[in-house]
PDB file of N, CA and C in Angstrom:
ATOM      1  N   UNK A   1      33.828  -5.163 -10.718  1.00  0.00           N
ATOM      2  CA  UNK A   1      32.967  -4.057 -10.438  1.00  0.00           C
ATOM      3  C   UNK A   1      32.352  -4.277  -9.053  1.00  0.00           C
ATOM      4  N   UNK A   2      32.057  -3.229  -8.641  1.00  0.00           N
ATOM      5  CA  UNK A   2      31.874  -3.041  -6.810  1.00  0.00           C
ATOM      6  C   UNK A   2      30.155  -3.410  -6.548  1.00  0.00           C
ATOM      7  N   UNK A   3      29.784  -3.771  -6.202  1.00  0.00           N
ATOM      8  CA  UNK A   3      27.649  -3.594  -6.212  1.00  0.00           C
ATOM      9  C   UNK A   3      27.942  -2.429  -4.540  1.00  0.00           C
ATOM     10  N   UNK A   4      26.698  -1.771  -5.397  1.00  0.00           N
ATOM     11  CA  UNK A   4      26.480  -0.663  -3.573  1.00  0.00           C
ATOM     12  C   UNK A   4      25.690  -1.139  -3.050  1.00  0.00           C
ATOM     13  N   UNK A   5      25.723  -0.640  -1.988  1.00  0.00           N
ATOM     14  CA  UNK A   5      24.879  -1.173  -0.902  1.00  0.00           C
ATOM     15  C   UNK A   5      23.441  -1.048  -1.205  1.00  0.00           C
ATOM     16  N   UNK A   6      22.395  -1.467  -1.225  1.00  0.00           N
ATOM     17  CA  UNK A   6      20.865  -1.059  -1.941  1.00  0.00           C
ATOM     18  C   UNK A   6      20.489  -1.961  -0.559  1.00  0.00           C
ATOM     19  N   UNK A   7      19.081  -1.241  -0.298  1.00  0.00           N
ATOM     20  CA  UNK A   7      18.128  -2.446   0.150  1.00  0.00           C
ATOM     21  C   UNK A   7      17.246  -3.098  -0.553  1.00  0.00           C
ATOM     22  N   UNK A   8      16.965  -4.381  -0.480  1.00  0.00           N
ATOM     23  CA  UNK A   8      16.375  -5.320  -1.334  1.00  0.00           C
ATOM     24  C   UNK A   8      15.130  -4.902  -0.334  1.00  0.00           C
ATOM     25  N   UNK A   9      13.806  -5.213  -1.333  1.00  0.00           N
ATOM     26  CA  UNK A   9      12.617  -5.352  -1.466  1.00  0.00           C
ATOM     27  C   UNK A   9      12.063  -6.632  -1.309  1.00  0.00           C
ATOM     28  N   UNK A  10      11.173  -7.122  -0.311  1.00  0.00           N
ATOM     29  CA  UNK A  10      10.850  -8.793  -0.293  1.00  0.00           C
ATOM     30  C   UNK A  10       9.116  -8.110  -1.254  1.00  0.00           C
ATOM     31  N   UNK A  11       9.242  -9.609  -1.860  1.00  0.00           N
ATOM     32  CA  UNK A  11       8.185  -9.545  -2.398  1.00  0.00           C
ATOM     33  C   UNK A  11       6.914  -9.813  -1.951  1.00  0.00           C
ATOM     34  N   UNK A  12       6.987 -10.514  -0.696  1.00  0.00           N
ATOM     35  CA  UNK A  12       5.816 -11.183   0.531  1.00  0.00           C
ATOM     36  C   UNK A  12       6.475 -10.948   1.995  1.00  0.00           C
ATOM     37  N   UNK A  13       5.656 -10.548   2.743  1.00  0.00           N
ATOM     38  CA  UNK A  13       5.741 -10.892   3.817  1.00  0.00           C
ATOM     39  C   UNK A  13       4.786 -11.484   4.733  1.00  0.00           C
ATOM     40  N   UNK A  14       5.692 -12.171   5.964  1.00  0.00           N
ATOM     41  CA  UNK A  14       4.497 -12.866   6.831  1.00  0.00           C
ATOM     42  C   UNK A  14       3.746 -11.657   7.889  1.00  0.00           C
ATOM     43  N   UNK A  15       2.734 -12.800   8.370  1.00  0.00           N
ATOM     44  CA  UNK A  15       1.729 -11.918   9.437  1.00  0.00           C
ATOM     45  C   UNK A  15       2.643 -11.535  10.407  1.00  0.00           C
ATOM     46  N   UNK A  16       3.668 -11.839  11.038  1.00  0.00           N
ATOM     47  CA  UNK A  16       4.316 -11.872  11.838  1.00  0.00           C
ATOM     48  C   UNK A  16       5.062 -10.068  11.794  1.00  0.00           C
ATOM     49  N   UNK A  17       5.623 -10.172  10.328  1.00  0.00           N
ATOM     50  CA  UNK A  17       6.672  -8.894  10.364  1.00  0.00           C
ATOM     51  C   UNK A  17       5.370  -7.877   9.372  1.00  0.00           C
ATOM     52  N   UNK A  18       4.286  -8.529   9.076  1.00  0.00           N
ATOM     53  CA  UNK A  18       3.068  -7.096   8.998  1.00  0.00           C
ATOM     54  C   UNK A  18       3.131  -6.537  10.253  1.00  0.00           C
ATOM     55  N   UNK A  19       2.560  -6.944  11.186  1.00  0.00           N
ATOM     56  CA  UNK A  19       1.622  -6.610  12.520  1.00  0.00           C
ATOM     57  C   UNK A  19       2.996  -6.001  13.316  1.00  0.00           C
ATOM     58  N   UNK A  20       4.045  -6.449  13.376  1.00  0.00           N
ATOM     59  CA  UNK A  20       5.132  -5.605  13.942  1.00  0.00           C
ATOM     60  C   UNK A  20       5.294  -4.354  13.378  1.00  0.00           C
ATOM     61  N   UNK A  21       5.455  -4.326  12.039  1.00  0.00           N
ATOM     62  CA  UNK A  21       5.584  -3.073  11.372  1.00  0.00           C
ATOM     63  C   UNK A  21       4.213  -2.254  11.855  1.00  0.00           C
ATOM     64  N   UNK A  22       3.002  -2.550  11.463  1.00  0.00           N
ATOM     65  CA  UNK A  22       2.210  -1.695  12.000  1.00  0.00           C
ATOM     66  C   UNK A  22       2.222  -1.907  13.735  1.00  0.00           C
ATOM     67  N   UNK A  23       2.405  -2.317  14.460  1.00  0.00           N
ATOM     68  CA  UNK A  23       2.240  -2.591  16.036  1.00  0.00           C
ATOM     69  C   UNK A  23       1.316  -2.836  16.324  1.00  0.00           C
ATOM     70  N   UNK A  24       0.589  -3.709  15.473  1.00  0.00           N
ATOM     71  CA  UNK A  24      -0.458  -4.629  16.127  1.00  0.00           C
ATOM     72  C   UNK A  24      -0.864  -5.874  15.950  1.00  0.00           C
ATOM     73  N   UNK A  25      -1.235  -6.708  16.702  1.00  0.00           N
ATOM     74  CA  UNK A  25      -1.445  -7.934  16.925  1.00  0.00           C
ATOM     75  C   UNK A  25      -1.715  -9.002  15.629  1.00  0.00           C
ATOM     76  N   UNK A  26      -1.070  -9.925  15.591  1.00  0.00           N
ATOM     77  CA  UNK A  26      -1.453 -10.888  13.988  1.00  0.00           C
ATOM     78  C   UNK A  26      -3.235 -10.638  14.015  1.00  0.00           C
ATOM     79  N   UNK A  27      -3.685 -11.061  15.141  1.00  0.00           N
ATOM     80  CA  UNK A  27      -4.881 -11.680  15.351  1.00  0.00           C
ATOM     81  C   UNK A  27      -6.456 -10.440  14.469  1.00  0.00           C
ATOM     82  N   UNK A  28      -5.308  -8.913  15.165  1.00  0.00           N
ATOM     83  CA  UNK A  28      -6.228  -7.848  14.327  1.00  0.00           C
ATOM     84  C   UNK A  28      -6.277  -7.527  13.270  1.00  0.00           C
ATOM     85  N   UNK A  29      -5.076  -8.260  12.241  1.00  0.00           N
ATOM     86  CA  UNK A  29      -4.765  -7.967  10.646  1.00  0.00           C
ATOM     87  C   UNK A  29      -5.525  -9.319  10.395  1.00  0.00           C
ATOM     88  N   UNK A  30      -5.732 -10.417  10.657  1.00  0.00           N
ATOM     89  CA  UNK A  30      -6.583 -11.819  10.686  1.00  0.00           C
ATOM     90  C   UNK A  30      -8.031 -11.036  10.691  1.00  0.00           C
ATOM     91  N   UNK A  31      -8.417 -10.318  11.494  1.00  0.00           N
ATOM     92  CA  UNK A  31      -9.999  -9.847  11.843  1.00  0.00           C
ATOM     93  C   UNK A  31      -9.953  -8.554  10.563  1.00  0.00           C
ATOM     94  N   UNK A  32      -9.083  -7.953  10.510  1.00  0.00           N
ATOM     95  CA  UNK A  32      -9.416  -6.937   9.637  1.00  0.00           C
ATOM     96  C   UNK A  32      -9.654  -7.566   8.124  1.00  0.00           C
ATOM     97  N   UNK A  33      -8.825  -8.881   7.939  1.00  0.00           N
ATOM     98  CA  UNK A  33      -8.776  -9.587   6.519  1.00  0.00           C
ATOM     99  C   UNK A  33     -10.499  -9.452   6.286  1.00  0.00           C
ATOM    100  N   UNK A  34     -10.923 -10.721   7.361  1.00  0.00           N
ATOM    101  CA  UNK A  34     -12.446 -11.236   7.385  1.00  0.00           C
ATOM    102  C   UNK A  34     -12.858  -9.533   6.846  1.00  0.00           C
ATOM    103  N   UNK A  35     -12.547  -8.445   7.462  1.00  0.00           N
ATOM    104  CA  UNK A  35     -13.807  -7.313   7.173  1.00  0.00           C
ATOM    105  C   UNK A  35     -13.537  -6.613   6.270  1.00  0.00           C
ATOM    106  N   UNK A  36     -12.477  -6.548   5.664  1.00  0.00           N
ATOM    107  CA  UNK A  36     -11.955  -6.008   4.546  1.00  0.00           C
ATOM    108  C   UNK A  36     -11.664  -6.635   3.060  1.00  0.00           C
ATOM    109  N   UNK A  37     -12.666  -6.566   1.968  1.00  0.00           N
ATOM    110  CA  UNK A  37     -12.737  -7.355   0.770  1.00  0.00           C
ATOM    111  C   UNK A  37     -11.077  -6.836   0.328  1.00  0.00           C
ATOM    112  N   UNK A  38     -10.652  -5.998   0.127  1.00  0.00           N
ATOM    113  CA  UNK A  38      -9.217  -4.842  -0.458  1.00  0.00           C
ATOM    114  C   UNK A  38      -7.809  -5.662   0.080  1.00  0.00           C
ATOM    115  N   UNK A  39      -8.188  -6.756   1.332  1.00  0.00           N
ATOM    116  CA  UNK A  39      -7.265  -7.547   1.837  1.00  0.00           C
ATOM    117  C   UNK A  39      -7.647  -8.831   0.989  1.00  0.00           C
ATOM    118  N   UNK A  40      -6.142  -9.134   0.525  1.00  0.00           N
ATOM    119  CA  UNK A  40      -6.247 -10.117  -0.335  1.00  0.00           C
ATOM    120  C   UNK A  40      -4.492 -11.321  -0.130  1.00  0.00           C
ATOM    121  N   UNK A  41      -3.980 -11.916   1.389  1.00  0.00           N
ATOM    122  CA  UNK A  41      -2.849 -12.522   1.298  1.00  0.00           C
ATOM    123  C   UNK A  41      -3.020 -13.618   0.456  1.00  0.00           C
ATOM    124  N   UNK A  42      -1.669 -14.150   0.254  1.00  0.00           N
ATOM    125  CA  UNK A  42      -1.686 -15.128  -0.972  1.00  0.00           C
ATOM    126  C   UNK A  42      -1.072 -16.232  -0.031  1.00  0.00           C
ATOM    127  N   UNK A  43      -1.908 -17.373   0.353  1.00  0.00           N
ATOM    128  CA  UNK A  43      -1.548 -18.795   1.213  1.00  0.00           C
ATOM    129  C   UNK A  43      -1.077 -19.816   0.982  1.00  0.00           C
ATOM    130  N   UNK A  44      -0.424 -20.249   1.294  1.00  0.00           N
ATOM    131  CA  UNK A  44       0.404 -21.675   1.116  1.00  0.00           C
ATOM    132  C   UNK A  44      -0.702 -22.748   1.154  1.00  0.00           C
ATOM    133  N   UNK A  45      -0.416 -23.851   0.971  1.00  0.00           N
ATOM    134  CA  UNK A  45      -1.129 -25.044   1.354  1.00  0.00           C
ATOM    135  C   UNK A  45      -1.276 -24.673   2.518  1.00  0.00           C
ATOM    136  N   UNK A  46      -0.501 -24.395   4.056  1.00  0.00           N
ATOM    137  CA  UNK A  46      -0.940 -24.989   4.802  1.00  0.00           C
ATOM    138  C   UNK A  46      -1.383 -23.565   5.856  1.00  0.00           C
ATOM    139  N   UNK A  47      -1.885 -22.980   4.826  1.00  0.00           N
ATOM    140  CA  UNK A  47      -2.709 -21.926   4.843  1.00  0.00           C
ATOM    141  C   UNK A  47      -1.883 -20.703   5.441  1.00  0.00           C
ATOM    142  N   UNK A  48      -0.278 -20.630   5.515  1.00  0.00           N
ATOM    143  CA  UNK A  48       0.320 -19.106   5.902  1.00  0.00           C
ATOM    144  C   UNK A  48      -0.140 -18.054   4.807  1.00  0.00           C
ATOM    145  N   UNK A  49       0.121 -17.380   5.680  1.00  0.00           N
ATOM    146  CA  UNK A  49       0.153 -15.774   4.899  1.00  0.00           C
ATOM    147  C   UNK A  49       0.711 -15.060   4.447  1.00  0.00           C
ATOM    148  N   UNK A  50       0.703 -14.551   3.314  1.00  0.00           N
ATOM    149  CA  UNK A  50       2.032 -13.733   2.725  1.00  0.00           C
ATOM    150  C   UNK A  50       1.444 -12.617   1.931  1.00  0.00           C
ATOM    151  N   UNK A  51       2.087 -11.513   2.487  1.00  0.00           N
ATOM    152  CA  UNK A  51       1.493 -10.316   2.424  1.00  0.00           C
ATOM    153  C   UNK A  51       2.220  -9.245   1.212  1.00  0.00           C
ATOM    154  N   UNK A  52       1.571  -8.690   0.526  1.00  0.00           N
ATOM    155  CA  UNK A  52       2.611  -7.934  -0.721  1.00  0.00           C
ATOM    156  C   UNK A  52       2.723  -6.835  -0.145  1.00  0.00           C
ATOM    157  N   UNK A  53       3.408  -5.901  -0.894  1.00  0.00           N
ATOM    158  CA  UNK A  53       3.381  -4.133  -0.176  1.00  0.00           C
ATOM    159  C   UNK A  53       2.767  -3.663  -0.414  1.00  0.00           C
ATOM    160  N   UNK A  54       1.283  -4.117  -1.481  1.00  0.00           N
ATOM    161  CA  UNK A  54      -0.158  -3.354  -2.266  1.00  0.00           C
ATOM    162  C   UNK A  54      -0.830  -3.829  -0.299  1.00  0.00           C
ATOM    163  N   UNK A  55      -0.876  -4.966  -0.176  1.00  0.00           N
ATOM    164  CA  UNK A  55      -1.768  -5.453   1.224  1.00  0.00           C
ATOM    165  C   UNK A  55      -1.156  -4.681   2.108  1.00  0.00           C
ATOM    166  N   UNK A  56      -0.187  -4.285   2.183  1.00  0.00           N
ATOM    167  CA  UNK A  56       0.533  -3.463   3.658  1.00  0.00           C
ATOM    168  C   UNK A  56       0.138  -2.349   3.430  1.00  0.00           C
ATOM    169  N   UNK A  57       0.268  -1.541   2.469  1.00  0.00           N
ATOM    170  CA  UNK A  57      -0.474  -0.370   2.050  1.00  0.00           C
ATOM    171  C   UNK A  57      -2.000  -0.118   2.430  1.00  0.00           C
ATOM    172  N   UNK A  58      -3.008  -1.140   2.163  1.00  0.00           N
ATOM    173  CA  UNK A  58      -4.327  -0.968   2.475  1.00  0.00           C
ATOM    174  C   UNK A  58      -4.504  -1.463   4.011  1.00  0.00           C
ATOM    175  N   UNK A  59      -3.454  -2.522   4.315  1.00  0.00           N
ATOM    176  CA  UNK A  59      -3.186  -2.114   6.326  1.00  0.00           C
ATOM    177  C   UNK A  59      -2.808  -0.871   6.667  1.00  0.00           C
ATOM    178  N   UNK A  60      -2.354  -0.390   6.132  1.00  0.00           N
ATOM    179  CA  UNK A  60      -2.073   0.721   6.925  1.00  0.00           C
ATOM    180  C   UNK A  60      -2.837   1.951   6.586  1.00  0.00           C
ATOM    181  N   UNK A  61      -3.591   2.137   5.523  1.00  0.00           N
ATOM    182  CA  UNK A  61      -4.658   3.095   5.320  1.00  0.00           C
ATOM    183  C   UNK A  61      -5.979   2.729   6.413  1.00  0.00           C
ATOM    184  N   UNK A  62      -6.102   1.307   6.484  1.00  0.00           N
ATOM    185  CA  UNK A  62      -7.312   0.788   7.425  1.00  0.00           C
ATOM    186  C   UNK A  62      -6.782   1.231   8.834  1.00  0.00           C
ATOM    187  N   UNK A  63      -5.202   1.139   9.149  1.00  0.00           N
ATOM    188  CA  UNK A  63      -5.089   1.080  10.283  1.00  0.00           C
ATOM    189  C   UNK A  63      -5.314   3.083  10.778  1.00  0.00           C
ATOM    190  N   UNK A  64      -4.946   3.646   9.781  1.00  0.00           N
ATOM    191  CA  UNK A  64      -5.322   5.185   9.981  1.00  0.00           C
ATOM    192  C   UNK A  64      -6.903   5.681   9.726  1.00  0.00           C
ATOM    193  N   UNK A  65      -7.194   4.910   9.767  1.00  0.00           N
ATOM    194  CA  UNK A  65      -8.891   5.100   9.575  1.00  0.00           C
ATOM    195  C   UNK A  65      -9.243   5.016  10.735  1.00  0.00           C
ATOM    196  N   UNK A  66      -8.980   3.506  11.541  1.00  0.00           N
ATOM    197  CA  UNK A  66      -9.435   3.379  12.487  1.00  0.00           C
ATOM    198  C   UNK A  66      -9.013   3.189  13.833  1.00  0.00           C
ATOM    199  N   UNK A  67      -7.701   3.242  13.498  1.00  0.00           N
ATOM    200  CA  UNK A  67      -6.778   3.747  14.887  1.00  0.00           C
ATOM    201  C   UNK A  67      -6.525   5.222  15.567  1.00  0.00           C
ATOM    202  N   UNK A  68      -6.451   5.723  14.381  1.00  0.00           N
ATOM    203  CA  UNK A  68      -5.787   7.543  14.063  1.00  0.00           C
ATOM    204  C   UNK A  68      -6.882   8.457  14.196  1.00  0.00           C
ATOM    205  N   UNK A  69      -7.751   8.063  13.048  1.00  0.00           N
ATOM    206  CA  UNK A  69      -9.050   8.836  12.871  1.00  0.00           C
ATOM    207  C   UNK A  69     -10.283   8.325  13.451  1.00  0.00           C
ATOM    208  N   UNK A  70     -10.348   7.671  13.967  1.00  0.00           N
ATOM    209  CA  UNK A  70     -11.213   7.078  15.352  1.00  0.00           C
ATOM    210  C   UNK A  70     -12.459   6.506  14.249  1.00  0.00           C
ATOM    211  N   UNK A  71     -12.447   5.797  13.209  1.00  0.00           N
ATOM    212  CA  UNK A  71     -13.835   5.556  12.261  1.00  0.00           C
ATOM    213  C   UNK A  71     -13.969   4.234  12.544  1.00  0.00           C
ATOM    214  N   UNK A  72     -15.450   4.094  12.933  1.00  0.00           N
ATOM    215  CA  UNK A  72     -15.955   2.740  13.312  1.00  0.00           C
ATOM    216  C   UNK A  72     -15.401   1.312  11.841  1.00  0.00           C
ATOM    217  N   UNK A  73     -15.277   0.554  11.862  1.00  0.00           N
ATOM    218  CA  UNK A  73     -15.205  -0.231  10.857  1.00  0.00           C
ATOM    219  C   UNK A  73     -16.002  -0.260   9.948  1.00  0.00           C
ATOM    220  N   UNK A  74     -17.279   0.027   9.988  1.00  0.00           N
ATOM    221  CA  UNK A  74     -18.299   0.551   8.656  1.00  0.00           C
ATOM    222  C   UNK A  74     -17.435   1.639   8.108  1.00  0.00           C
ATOM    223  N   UNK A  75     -17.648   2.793   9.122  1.00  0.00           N
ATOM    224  CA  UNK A  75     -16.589   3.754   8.427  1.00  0.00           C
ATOM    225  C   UNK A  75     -15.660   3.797   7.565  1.00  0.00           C
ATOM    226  N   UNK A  76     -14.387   2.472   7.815  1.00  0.00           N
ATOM    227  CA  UNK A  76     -13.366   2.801   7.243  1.00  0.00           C
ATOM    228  C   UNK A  76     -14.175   2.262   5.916  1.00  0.00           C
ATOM    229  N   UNK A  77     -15.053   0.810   5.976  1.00  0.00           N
ATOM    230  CA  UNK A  77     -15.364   0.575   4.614  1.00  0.00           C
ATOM    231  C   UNK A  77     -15.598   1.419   3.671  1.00  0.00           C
ATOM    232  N   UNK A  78     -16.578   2.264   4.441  1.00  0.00           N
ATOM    233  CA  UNK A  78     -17.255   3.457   3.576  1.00  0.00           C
ATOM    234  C   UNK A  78     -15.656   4.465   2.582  1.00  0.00           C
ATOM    235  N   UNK A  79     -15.260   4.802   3.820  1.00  0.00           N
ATOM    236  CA  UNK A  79     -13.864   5.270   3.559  1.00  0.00           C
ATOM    237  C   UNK A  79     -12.963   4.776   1.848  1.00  0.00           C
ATOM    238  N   UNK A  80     -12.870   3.706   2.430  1.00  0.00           N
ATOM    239  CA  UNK A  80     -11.841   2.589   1.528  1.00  0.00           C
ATOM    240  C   UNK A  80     -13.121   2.692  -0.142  1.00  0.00           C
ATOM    241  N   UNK A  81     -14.200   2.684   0.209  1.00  0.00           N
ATOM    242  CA  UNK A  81     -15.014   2.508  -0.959  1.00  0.00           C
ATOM    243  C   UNK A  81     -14.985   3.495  -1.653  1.00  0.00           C
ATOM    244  N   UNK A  82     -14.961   4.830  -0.971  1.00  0.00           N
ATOM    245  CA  UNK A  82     -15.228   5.994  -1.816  1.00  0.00           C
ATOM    246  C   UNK A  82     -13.913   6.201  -2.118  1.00  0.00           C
ATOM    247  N   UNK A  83     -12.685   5.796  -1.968  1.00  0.00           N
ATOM    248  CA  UNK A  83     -11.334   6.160  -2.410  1.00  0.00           C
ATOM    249  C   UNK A  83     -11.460   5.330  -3.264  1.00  0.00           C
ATOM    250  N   UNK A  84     -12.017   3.996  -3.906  1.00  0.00           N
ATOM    251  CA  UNK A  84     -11.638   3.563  -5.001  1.00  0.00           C
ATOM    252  C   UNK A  84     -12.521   3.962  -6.285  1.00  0.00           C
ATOM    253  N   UNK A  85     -13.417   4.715  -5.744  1.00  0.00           N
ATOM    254  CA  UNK A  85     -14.941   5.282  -6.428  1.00  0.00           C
ATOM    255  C   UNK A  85     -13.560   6.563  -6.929  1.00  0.00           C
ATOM    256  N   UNK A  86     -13.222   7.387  -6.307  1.00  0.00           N
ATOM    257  CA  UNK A  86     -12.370   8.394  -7.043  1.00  0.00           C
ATOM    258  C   UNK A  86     -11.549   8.275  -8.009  1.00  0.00           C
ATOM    259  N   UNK A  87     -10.674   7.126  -7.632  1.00  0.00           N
ATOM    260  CA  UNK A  87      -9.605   6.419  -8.365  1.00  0.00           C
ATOM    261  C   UNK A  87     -10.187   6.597  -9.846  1.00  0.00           C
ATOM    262  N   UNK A  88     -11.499   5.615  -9.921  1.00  0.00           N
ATOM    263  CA  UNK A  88     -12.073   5.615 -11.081  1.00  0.00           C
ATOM    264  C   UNK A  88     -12.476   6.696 -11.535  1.00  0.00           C
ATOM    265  N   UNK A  89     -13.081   7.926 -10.882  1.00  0.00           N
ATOM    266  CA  UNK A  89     -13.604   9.075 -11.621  1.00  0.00           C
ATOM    267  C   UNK A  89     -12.221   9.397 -12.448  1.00  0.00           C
ATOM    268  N   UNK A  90     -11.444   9.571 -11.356  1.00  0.00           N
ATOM    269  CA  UNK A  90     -10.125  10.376 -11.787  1.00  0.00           C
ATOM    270  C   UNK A  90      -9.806   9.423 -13.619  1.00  0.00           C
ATOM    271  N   UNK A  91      -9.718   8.113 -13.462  1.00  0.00           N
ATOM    272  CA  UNK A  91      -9.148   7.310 -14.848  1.00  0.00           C
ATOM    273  C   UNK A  91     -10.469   8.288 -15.813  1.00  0.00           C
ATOM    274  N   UNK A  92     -11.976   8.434 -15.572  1.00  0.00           N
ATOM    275  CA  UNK A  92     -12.554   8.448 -16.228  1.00  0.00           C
ATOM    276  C   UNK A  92     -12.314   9.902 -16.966  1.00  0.00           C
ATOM    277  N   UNK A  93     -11.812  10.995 -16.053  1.00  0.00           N
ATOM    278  CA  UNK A  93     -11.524  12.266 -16.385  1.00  0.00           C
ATOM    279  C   UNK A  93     -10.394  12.381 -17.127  1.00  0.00           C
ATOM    280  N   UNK A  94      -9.312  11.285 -16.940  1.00  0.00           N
ATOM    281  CA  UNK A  94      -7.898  11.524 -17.702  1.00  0.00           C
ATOM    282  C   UNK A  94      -8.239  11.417 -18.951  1.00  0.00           C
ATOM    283  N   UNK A  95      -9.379   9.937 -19.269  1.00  0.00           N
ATOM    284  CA  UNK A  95      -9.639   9.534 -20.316  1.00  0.00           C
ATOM    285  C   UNK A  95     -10.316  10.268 -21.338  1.00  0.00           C
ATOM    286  N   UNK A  96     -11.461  11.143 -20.852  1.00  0.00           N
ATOM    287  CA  UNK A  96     -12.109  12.261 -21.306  1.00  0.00           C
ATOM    288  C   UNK A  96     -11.373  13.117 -22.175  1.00  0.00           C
ATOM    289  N   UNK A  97      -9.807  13.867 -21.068  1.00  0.00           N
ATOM    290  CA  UNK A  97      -9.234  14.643 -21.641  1.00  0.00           C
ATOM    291  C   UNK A  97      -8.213  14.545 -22.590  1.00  0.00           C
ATOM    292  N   UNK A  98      -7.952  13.099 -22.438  1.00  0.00           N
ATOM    293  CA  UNK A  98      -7.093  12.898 -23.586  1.00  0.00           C
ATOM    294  C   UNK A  98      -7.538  12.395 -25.038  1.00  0.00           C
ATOM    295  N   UNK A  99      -9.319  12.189 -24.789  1.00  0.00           N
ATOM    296  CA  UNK A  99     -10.283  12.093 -26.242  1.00  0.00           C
ATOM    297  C   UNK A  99     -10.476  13.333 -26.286  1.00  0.00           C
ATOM    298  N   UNK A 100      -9.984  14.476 -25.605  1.00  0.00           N
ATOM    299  CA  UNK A 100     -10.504  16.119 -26.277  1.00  0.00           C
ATOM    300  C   UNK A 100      -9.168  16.814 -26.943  1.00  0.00           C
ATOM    301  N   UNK A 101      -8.138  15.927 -26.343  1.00  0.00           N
ATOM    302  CA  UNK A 101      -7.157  16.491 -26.804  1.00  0.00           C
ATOM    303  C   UNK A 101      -6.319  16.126 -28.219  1.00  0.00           C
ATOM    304  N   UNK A 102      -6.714  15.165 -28.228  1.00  0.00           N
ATOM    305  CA  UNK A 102      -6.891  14.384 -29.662  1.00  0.00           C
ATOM    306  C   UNK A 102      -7.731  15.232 -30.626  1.00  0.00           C
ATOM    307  N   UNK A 103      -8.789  15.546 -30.322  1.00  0.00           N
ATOM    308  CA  UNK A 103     -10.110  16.257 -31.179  1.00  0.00           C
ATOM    309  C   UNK A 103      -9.180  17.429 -31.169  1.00  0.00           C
ATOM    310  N   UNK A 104      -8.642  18.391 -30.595  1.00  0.00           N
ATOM    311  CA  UNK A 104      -8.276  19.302 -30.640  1.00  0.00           C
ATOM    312  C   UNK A 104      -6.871  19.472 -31.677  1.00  0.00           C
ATOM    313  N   UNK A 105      -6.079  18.302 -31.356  1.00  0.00           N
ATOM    314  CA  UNK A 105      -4.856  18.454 -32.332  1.00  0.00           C
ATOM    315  C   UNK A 105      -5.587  17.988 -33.439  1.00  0.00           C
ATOM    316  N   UNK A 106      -6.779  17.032 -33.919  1.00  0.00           N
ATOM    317  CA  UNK A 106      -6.451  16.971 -34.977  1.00  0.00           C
ATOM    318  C   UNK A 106      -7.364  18.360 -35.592  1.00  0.00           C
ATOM    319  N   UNK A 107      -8.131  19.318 -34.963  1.00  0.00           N
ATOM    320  CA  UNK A 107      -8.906  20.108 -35.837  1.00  0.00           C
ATOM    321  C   UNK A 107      -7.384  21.203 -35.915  1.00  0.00           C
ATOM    322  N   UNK A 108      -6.447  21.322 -35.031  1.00  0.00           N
ATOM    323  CA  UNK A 108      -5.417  22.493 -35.329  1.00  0.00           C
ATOM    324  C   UNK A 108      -4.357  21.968 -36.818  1.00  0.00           C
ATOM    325  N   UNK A 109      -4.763  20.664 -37.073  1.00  0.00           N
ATOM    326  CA  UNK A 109      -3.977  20.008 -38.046  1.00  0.00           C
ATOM    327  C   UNK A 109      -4.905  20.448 -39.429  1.00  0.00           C
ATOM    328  N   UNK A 110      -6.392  20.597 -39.477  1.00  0.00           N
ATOM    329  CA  UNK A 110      -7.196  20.445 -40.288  1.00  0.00           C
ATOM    330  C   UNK A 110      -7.032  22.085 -40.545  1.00  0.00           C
ATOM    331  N   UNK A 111      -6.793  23.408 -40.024  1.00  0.00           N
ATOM    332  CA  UNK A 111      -6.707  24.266 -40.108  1.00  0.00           C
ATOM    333  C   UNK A 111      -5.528  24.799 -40.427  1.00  0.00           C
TER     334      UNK A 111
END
């Protein structure tokens, strides 16, 4: 049997092929770590960096915050905070509606 061609997925990457992909400097994904709690690489002993595609994802939301959309670094925090503040409303609203929807099938069952 033939395998097709697929691209493989790395599961980490270094600072090196982050900061290329976004086009900027190791040193500013290093400074953004320090200011950003949401940055989280996973280090070797001898302290490299290895970056998942959840961390490249929140580089590159930081980097459109404050490259793109011109927001001071408080900003993006603020930014980054209230998007995870939604996240949660949103779980809290799914959750709501699927305890009403329950109540609802079972009173159409009771009738």
């Amino acid at each position: 049997m033939l395998m097709e061609e697929t691209e493989f997925i790395k599961l980490y990457y270094s600072i090196g092929e982050v900061s290329e992909k976004l086009g900027v400097n190791t040193s500013l994904i290093r400074f953004w770590e320090k200011e950003f709690k949401e940055i989280k690489p996973k280090k070797n002993e001898r302290g490299k960096r290895y970056y998942t595609a959840s961390d490249i994802q929140v580089l590159q939301k930081i980097y459109h915050l404050v490259k793109e959309e011109g927001h001071t670094l408080q900003g993006a925090r603020d930014a980054m905070g209230s998007h995870s503040s939604a996240e949660k409303n949103l779980a809290d609203i799914k959750l709501n509606l699927q305890n009403i929807r329950e109540k609802l099938m079972k009173l159409e069952q009771e009738l």
